[in-house]
PDB file of N, CA and C in Angstrom:
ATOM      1  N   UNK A   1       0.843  -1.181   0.000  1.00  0.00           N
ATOM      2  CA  UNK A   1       0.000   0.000   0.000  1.00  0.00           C
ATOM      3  C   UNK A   1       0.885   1.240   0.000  1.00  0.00           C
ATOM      4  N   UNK A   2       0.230   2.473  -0.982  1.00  0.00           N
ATOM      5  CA  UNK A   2       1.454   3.696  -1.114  1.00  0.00           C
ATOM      6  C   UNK A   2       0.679   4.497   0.098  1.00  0.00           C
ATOM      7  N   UNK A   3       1.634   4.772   0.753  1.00  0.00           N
ATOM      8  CA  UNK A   3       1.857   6.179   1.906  1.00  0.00           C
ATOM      9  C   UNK A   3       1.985   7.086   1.653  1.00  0.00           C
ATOM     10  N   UNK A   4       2.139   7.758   0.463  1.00  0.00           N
ATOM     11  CA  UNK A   4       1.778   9.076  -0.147  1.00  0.00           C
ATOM     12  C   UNK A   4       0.208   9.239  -1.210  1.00  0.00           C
ATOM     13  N   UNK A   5      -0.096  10.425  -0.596  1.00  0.00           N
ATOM     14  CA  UNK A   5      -1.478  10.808  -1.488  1.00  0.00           C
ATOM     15  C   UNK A   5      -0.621  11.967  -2.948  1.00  0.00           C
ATOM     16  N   UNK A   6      -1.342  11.630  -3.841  1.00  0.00           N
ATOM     17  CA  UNK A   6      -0.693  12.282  -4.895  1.00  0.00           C
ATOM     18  C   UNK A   6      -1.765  13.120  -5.436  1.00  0.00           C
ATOM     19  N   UNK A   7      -1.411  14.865  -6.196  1.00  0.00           N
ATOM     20  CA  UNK A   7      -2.709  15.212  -6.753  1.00  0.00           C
ATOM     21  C   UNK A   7      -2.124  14.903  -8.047  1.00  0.00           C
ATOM     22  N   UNK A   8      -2.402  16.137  -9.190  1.00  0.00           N
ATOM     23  CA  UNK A   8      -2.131  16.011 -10.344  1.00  0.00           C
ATOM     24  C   UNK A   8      -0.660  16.638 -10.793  1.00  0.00           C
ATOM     25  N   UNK A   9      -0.066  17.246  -9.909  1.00  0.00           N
ATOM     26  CA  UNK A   9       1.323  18.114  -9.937  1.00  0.00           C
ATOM     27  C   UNK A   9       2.084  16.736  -9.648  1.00  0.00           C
ATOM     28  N   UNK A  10       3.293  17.090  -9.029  1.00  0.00           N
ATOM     29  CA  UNK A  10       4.218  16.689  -8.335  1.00  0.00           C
ATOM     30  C   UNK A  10       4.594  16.263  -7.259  1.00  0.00           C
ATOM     31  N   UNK A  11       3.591  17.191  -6.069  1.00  0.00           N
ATOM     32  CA  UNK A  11       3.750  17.525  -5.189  1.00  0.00           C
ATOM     33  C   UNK A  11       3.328  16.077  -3.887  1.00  0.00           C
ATOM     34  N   UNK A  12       3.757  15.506  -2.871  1.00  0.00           N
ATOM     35  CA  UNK A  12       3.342  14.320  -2.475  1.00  0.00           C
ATOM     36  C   UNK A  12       3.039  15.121  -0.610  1.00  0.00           C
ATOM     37  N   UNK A  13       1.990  14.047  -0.324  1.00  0.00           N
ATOM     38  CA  UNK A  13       1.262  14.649   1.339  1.00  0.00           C
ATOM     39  C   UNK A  13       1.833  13.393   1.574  1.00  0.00           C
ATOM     40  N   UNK A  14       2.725  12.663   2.519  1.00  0.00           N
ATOM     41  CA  UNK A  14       2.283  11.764   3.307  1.00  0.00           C
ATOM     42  C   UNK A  14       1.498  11.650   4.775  1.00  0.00           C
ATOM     43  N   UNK A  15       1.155  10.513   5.049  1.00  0.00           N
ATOM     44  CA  UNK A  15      -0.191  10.561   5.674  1.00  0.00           C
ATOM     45  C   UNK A  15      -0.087  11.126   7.062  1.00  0.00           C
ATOM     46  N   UNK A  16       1.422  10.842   7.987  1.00  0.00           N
ATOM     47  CA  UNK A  16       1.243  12.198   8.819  1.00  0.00           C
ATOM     48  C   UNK A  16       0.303  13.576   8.853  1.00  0.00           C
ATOM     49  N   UNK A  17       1.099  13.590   7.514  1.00  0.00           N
ATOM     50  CA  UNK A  17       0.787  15.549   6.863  1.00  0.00           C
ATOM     51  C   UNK A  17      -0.285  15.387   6.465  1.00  0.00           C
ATOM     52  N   UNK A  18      -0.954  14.356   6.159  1.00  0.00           N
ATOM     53  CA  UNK A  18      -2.575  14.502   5.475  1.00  0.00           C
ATOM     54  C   UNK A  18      -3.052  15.084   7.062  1.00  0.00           C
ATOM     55  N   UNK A  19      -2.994  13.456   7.777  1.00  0.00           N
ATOM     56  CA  UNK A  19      -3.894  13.659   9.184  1.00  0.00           C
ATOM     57  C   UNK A  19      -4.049  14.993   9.633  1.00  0.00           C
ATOM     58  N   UNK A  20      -2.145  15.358   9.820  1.00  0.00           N
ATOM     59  CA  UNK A  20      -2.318  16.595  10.181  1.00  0.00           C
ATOM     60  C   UNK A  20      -3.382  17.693   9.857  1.00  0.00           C
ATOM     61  N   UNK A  21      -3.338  17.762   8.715  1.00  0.00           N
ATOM     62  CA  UNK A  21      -4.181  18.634   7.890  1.00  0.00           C
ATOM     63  C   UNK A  21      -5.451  18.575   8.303  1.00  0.00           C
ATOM     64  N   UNK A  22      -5.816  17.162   7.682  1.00  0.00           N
ATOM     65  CA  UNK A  22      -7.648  16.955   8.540  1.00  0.00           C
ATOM     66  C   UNK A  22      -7.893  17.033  10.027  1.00  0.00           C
ATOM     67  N   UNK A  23      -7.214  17.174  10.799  1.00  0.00           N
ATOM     68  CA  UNK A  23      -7.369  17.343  12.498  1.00  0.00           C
ATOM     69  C   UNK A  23      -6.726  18.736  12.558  1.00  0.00           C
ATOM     70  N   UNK A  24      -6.577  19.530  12.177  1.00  0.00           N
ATOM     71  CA  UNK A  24      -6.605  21.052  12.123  1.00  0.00           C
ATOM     72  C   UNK A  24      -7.874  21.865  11.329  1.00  0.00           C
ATOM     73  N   UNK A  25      -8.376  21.287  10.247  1.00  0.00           N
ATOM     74  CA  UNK A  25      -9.772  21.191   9.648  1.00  0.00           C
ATOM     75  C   UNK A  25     -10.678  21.350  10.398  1.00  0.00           C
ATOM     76  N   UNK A  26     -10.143  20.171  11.364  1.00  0.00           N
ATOM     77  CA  UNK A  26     -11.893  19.656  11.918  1.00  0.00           C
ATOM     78  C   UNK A  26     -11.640  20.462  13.289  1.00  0.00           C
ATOM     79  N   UNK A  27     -10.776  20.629  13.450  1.00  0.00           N
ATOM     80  CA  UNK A  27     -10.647  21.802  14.654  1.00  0.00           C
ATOM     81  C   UNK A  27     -11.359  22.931  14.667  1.00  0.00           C
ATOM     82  N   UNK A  28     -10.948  23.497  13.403  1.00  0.00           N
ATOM     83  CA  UNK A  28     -11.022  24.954  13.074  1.00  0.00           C
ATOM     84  C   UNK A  28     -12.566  25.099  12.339  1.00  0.00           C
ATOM     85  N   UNK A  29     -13.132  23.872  12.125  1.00  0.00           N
ATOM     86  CA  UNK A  29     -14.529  24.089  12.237  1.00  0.00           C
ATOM     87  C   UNK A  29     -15.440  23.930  13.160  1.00  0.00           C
ATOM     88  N   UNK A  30     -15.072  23.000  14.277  1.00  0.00           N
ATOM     89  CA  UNK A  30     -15.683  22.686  15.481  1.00  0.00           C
ATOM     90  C   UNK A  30     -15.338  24.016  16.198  1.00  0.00           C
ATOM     91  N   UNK A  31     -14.148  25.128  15.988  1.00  0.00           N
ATOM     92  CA  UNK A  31     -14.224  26.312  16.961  1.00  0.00           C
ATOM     93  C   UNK A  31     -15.053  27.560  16.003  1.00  0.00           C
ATOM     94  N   UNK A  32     -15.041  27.739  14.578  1.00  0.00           N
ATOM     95  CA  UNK A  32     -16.313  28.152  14.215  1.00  0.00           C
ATOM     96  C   UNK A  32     -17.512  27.743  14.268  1.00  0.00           C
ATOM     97  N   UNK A  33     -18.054  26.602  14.236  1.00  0.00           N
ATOM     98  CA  UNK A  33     -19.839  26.485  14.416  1.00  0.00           C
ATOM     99  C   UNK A  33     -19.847  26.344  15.832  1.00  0.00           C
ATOM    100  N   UNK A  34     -19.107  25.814  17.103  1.00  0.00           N
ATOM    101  CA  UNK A  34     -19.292  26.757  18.006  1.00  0.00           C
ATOM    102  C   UNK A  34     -20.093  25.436  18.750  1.00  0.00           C
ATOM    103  N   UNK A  35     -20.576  25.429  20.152  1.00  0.00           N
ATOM    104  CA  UNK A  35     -20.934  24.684  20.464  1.00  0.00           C
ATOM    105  C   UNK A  35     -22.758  24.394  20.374  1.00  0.00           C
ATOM    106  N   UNK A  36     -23.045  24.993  20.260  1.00  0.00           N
ATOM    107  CA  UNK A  36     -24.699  25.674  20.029  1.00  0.00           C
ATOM    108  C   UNK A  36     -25.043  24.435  18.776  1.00  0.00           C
ATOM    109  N   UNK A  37     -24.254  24.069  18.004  1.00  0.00           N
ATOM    110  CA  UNK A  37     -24.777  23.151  16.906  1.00  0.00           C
ATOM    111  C   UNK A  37     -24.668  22.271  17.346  1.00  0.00           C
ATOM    112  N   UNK A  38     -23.922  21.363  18.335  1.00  0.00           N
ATOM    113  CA  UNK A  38     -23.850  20.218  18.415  1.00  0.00           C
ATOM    114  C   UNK A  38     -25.132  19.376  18.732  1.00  0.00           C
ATOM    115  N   UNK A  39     -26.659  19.912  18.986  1.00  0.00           N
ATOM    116  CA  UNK A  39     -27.502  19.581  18.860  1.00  0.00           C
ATOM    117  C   UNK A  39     -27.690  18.365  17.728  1.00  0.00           C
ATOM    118  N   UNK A  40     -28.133  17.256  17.758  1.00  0.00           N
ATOM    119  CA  UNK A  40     -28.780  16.886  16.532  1.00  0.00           C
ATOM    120  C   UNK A  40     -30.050  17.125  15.982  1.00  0.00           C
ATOM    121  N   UNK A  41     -30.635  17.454  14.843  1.00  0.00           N
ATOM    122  CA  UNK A  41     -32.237  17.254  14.472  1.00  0.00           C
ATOM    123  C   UNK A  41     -32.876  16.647  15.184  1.00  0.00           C
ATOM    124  N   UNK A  42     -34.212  17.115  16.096  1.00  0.00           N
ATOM    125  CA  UNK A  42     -35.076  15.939  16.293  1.00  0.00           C
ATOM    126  C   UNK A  42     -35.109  14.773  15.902  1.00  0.00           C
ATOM    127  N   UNK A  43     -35.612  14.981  14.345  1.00  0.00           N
ATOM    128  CA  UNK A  43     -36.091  13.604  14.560  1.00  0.00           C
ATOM    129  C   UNK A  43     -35.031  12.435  14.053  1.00  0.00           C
ATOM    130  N   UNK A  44     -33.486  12.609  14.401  1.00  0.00           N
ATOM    131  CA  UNK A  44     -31.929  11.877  14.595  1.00  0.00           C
ATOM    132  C   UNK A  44     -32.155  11.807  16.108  1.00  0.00           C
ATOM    133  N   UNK A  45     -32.702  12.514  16.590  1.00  0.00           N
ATOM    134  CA  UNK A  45     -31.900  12.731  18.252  1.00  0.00           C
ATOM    135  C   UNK A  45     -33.289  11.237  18.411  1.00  0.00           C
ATOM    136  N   UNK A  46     -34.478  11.008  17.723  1.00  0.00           N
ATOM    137  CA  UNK A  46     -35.680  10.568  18.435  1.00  0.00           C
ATOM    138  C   UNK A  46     -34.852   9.221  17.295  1.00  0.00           C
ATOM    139  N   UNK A  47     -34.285   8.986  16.499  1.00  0.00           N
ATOM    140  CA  UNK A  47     -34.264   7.539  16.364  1.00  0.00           C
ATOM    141  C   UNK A  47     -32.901   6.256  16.822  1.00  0.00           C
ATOM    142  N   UNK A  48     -32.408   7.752  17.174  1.00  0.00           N
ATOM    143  CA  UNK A  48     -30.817   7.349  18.401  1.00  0.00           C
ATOM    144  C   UNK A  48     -31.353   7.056  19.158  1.00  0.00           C
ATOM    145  N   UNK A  49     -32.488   7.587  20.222  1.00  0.00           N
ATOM    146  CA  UNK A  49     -32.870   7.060  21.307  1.00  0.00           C
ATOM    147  C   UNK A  49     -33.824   5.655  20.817  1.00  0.00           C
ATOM    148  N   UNK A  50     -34.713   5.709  19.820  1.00  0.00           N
ATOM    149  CA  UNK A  50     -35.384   4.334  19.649  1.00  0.00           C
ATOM    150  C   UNK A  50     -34.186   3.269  19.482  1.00  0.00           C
ATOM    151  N   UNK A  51     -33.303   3.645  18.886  1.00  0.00           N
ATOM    152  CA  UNK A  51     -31.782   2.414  18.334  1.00  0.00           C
ATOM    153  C   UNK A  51     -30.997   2.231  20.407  1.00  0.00           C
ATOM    154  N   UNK A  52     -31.137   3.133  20.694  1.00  0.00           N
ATOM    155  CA  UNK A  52     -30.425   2.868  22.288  1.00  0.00           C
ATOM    156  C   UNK A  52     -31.506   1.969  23.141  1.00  0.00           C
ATOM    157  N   UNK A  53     -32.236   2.104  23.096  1.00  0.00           N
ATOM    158  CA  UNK A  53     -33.539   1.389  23.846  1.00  0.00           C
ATOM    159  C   UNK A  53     -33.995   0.132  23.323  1.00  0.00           C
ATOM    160  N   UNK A  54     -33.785  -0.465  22.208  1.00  0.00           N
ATOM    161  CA  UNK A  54     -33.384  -1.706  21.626  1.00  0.00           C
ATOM    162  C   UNK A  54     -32.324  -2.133  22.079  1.00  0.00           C
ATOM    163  N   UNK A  55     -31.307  -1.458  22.068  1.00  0.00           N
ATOM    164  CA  UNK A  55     -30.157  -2.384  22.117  1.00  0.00           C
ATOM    165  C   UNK A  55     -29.842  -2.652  23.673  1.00  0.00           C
ATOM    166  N   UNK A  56     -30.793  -2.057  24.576  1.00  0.00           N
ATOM    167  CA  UNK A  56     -30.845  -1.855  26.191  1.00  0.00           C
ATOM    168  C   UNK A  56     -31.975  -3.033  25.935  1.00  0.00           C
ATOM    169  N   UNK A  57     -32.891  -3.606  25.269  1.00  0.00           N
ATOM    170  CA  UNK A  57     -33.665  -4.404  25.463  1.00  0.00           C
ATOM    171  C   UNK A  57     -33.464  -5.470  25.194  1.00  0.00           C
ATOM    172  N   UNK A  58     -32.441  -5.775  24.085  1.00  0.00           N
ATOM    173  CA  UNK A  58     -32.321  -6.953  23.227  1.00  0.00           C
ATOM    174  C   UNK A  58     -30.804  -7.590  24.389  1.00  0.00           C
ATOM    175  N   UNK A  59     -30.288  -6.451  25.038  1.00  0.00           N
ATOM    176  CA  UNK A  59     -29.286  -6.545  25.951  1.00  0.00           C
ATOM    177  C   UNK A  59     -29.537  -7.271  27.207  1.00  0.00           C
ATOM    178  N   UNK A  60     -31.412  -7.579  27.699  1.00  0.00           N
ATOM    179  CA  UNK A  60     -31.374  -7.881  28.753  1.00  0.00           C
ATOM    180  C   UNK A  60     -31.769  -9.132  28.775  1.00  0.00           C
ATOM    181  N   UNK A  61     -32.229  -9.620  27.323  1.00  0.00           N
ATOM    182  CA  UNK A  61     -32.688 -10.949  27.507  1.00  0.00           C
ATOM    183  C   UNK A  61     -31.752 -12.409  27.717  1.00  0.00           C
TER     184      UNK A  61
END
């Protein structure tokens, strides 16, 4: 398996430097949208809880 990501230049990321990249990304968007979003949609938040309450049921038999 190659350890470098290649675009169409020359130029090579290996996957350190990728990660790096994407965990500074996801940083720097989790400190712009801020904590106020981390809400999910209703009706995600209502079928997480139906999927948790199955698996708490199917868990006790």
């Amino acid at each position: 398996m190659q350890n470098q990501f290649t675009n169409d230049g020359d130029e090579h990321i290996d996957r350190p430097t990728s990660a790096a990249i994407c965990n500074a990304i996801g940083e720097r968007l989790r400190r712009d949208i801020g904590p106020d979003d981390d809400a999910l949609p209703s009706h995600l938040q209502i079928l997480i809880d139906q999927m948790r309450q199955q698996d708490e049921n199917t868990g006790s038999r």
